[in-house]
PDB file of N, CA and C in Angstrom:
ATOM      1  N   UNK A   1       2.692-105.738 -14.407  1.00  0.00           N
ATOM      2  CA  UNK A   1       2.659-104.473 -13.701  1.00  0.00           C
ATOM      3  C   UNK A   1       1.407-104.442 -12.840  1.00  0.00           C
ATOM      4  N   UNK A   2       1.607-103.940 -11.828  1.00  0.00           N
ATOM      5  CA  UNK A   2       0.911-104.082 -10.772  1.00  0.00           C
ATOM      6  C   UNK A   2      -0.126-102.713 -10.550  1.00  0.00           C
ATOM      7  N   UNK A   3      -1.735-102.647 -11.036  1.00  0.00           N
ATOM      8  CA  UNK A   3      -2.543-101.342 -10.656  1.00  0.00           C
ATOM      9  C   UNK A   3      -2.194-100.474  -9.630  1.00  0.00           C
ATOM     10  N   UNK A   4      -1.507-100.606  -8.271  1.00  0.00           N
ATOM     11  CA  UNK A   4      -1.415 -99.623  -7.257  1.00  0.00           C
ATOM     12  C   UNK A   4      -0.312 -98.893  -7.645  1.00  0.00           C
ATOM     13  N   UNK A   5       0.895 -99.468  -8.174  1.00  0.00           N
ATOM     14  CA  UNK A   5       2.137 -98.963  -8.995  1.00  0.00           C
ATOM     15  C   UNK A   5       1.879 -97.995  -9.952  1.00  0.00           C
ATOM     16  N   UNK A   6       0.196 -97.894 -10.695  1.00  0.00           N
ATOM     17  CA  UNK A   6       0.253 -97.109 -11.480  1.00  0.00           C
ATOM     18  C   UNK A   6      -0.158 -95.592 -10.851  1.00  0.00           C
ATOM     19  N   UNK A   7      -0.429 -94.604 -11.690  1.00  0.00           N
ATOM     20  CA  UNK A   7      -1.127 -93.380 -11.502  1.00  0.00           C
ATOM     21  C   UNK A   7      -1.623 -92.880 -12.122  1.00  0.00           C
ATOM     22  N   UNK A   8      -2.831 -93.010 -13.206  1.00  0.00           N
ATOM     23  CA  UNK A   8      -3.061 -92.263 -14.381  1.00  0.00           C
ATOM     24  C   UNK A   8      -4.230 -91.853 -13.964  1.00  0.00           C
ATOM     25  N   UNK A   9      -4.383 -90.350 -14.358  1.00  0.00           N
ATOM     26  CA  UNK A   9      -5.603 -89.173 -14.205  1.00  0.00           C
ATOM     27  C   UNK A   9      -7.336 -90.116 -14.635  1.00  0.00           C
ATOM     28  N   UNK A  10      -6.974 -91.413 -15.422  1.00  0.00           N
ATOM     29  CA  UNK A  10      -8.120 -91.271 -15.962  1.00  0.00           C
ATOM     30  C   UNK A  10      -8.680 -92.987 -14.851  1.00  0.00           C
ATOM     31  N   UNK A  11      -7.376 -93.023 -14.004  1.00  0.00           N
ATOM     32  CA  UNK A  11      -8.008 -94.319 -13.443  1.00  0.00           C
ATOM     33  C   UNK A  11      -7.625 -95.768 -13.874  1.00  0.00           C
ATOM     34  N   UNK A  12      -7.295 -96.238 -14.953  1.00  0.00           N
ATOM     35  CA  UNK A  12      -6.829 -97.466 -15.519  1.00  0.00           C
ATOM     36  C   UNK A  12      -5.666 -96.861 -16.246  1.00  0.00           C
ATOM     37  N   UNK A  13      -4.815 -98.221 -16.881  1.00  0.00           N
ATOM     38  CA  UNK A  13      -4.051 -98.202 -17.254  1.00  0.00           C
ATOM     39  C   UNK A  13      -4.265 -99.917 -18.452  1.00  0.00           C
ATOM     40  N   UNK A  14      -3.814 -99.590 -19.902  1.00  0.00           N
ATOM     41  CA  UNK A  14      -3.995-100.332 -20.586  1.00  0.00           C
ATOM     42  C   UNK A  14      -2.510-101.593 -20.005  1.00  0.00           C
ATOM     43  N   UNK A  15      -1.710-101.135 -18.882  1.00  0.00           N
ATOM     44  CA  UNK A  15      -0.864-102.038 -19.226  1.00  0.00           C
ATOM     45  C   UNK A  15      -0.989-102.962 -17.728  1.00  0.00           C
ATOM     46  N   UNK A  16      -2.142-102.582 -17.120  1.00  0.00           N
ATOM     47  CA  UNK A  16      -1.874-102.961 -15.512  1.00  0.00           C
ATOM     48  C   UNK A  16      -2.661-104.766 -16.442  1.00  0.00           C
ATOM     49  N   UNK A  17      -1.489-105.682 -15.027  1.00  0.00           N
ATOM     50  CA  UNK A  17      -1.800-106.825 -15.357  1.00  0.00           C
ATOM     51  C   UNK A  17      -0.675-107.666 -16.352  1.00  0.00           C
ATOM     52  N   UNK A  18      -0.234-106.698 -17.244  1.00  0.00           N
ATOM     53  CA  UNK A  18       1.346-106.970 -18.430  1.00  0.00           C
ATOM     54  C   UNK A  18       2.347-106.964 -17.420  1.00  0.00           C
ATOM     55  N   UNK A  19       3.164-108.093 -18.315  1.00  0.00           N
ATOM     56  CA  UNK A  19       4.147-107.848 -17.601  1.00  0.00           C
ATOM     57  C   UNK A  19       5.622-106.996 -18.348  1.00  0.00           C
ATOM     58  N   UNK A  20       6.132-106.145 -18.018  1.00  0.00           N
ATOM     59  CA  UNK A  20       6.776-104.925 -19.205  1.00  0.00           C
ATOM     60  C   UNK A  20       8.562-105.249 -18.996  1.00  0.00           C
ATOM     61  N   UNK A  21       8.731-105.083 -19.887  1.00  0.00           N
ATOM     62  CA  UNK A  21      11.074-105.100 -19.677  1.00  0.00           C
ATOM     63  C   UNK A  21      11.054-103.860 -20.384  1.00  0.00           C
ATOM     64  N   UNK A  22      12.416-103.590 -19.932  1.00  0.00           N
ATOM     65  CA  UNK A  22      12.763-102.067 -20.681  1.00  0.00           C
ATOM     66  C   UNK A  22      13.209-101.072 -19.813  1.00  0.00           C
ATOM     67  N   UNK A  23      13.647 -99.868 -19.988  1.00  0.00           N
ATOM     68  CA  UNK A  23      14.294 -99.296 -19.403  1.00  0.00           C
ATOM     69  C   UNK A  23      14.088 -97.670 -19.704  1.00  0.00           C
ATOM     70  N   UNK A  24      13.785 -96.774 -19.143  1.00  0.00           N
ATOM     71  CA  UNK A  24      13.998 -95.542 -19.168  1.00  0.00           C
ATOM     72  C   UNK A  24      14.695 -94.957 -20.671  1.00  0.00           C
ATOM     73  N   UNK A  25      14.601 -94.448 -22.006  1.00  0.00           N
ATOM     74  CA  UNK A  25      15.781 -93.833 -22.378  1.00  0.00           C
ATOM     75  C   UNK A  25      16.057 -92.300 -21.999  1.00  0.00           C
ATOM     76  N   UNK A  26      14.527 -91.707 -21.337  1.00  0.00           N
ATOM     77  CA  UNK A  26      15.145 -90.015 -20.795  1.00  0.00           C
ATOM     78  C   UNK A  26      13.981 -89.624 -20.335  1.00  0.00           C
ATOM     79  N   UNK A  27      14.465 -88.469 -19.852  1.00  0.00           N
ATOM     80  CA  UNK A  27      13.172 -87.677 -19.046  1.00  0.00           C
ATOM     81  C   UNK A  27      13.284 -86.570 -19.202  1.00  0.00           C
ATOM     82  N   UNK A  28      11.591 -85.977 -19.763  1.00  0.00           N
ATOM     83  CA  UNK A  28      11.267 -84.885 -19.884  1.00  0.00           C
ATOM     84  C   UNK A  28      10.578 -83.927 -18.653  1.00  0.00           C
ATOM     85  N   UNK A  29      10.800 -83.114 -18.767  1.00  0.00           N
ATOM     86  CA  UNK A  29       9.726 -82.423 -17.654  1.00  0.00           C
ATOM     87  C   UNK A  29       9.228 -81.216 -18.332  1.00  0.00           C
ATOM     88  N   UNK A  30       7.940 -81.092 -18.431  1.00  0.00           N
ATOM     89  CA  UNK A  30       7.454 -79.805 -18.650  1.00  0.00           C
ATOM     90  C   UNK A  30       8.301 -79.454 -20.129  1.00  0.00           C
ATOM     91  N   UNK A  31       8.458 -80.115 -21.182  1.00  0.00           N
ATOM     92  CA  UNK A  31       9.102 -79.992 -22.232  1.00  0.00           C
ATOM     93  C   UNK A  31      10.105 -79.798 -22.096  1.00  0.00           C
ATOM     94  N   UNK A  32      11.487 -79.839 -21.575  1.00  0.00           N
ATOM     95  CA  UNK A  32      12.426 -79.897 -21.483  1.00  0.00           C
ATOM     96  C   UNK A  32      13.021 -81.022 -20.888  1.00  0.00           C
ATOM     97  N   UNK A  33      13.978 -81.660 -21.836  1.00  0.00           N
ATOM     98  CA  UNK A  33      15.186 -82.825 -22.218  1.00  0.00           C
ATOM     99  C   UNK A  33      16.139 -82.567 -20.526  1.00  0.00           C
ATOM    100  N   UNK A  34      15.886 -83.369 -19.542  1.00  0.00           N
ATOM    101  CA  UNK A  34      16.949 -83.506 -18.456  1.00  0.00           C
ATOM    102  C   UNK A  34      17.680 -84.683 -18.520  1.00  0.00           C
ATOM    103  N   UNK A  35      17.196 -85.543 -19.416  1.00  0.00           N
ATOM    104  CA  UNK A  35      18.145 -86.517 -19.483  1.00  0.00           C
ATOM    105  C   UNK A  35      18.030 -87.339 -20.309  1.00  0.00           C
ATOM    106  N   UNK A  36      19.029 -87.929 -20.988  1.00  0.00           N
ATOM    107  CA  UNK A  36      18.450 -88.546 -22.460  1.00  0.00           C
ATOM    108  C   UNK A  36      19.536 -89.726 -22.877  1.00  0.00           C
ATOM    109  N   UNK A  37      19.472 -90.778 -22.831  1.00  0.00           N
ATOM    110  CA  UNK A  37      20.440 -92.222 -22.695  1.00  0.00           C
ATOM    111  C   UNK A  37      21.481 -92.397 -21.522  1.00  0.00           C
ATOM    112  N   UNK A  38      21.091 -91.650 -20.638  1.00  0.00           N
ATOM    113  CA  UNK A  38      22.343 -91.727 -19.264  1.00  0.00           C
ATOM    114  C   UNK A  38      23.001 -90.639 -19.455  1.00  0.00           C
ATOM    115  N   UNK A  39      22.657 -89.604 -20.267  1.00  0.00           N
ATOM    116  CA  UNK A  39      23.426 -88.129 -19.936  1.00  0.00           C
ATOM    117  C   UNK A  39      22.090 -87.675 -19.476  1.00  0.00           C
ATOM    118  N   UNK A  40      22.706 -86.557 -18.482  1.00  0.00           N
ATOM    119  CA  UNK A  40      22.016 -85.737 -17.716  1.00  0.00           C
ATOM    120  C   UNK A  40      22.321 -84.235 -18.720  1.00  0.00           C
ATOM    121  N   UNK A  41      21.426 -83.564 -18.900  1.00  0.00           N
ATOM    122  CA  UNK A  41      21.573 -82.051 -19.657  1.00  0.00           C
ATOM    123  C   UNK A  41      22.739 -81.321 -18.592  1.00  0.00           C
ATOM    124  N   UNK A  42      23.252 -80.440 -19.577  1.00  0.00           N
ATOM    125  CA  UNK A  42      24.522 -79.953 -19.257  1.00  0.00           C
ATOM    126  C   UNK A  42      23.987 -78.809 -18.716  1.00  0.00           C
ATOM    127  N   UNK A  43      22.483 -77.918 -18.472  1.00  0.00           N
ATOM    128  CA  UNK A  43      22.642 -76.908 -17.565  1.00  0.00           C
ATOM    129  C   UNK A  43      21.209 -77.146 -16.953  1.00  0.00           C
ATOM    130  N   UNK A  44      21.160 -76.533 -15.830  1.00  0.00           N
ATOM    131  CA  UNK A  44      19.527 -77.094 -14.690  1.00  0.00           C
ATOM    132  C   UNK A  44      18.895 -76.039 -15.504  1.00  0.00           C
ATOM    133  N   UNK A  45      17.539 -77.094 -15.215  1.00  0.00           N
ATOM    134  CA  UNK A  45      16.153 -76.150 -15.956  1.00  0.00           C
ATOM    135  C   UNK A  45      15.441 -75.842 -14.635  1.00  0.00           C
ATOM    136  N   UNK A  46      14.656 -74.774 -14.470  1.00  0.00           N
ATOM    137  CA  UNK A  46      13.677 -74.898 -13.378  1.00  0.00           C
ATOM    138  C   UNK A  46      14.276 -74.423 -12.467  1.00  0.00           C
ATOM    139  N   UNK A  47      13.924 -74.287 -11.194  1.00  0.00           N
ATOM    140  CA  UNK A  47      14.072 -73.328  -9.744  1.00  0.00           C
ATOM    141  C   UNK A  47      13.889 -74.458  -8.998  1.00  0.00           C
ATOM    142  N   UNK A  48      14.842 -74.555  -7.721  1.00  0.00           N
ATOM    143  CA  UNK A  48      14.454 -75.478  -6.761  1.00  0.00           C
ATOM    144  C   UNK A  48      12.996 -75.162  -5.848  1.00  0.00           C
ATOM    145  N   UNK A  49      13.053 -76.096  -5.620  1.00  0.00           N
ATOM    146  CA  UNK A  49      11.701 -76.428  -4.111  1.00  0.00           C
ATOM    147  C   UNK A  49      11.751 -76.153  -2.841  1.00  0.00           C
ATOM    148  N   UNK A  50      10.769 -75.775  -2.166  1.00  0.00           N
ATOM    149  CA  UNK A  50      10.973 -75.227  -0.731  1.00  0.00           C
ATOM    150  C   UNK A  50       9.750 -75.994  -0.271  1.00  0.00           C
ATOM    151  N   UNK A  51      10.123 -77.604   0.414  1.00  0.00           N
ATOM    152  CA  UNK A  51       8.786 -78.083   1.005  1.00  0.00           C
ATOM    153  C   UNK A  51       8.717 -77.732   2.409  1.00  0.00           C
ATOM    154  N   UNK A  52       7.451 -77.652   2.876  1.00  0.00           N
ATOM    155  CA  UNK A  52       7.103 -77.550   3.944  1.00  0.00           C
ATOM    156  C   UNK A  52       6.811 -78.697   5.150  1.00  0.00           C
ATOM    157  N   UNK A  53       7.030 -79.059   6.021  1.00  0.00           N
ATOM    158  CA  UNK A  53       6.295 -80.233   7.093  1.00  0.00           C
ATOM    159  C   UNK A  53       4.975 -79.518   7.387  1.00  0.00           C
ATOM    160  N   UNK A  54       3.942 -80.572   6.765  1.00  0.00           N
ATOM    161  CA  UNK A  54       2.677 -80.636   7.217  1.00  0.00           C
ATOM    162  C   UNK A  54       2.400 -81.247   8.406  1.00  0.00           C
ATOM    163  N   UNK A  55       2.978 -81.893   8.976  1.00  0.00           N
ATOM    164  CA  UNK A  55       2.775 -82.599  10.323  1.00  0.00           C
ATOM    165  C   UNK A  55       3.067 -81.933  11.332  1.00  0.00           C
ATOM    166  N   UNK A  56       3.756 -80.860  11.591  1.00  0.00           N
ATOM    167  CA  UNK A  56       4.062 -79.690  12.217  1.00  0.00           C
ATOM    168  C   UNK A  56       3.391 -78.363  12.340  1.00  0.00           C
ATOM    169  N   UNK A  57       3.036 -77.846  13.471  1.00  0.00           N
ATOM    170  CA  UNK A  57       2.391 -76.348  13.458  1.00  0.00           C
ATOM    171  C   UNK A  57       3.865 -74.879  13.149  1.00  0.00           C
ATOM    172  N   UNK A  58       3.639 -74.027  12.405  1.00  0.00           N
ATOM    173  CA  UNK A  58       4.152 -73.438  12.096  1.00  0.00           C
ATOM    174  C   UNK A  58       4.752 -72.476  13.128  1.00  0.00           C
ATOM    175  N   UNK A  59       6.191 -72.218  12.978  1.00  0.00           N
ATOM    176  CA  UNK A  59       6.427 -71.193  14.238  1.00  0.00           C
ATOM    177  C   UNK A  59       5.866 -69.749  13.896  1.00  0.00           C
ATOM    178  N   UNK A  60       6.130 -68.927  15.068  1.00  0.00           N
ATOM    179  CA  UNK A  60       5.587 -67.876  14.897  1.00  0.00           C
ATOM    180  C   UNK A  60       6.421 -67.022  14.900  1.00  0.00           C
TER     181      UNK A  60
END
């Protein structure tokens, strides 16, 4: 695994340099189960997103 691939708050990573196999079994967000062996949870958690373009001046 490659250091730029990583992101951790504290700066290193015990695994940069390993090389890792394996696979996802689920994902949490913010404590809640969205997906867990290739099922996706049966109802949405959370509120969608409204991004903005920063590269753009805002209309008026």
């Amino acid at each position: 695994m490659r250091q730029e691939w990583l992101a951790p708050k504290c700066g290193r990573s015990p695994f940069a340099g390993e090389e890792l196999t394996g696979r996802p079994m689920g994902i949490i967000i913010r404590g809640n189960v969205v997906m867990w062996k290739n099922e996706i949870a049966p109802t949405a958690q959370g509120e969608p997103l409204l991004f903005e373009a920063m590269d753009r001046p805002r209309e008026a």
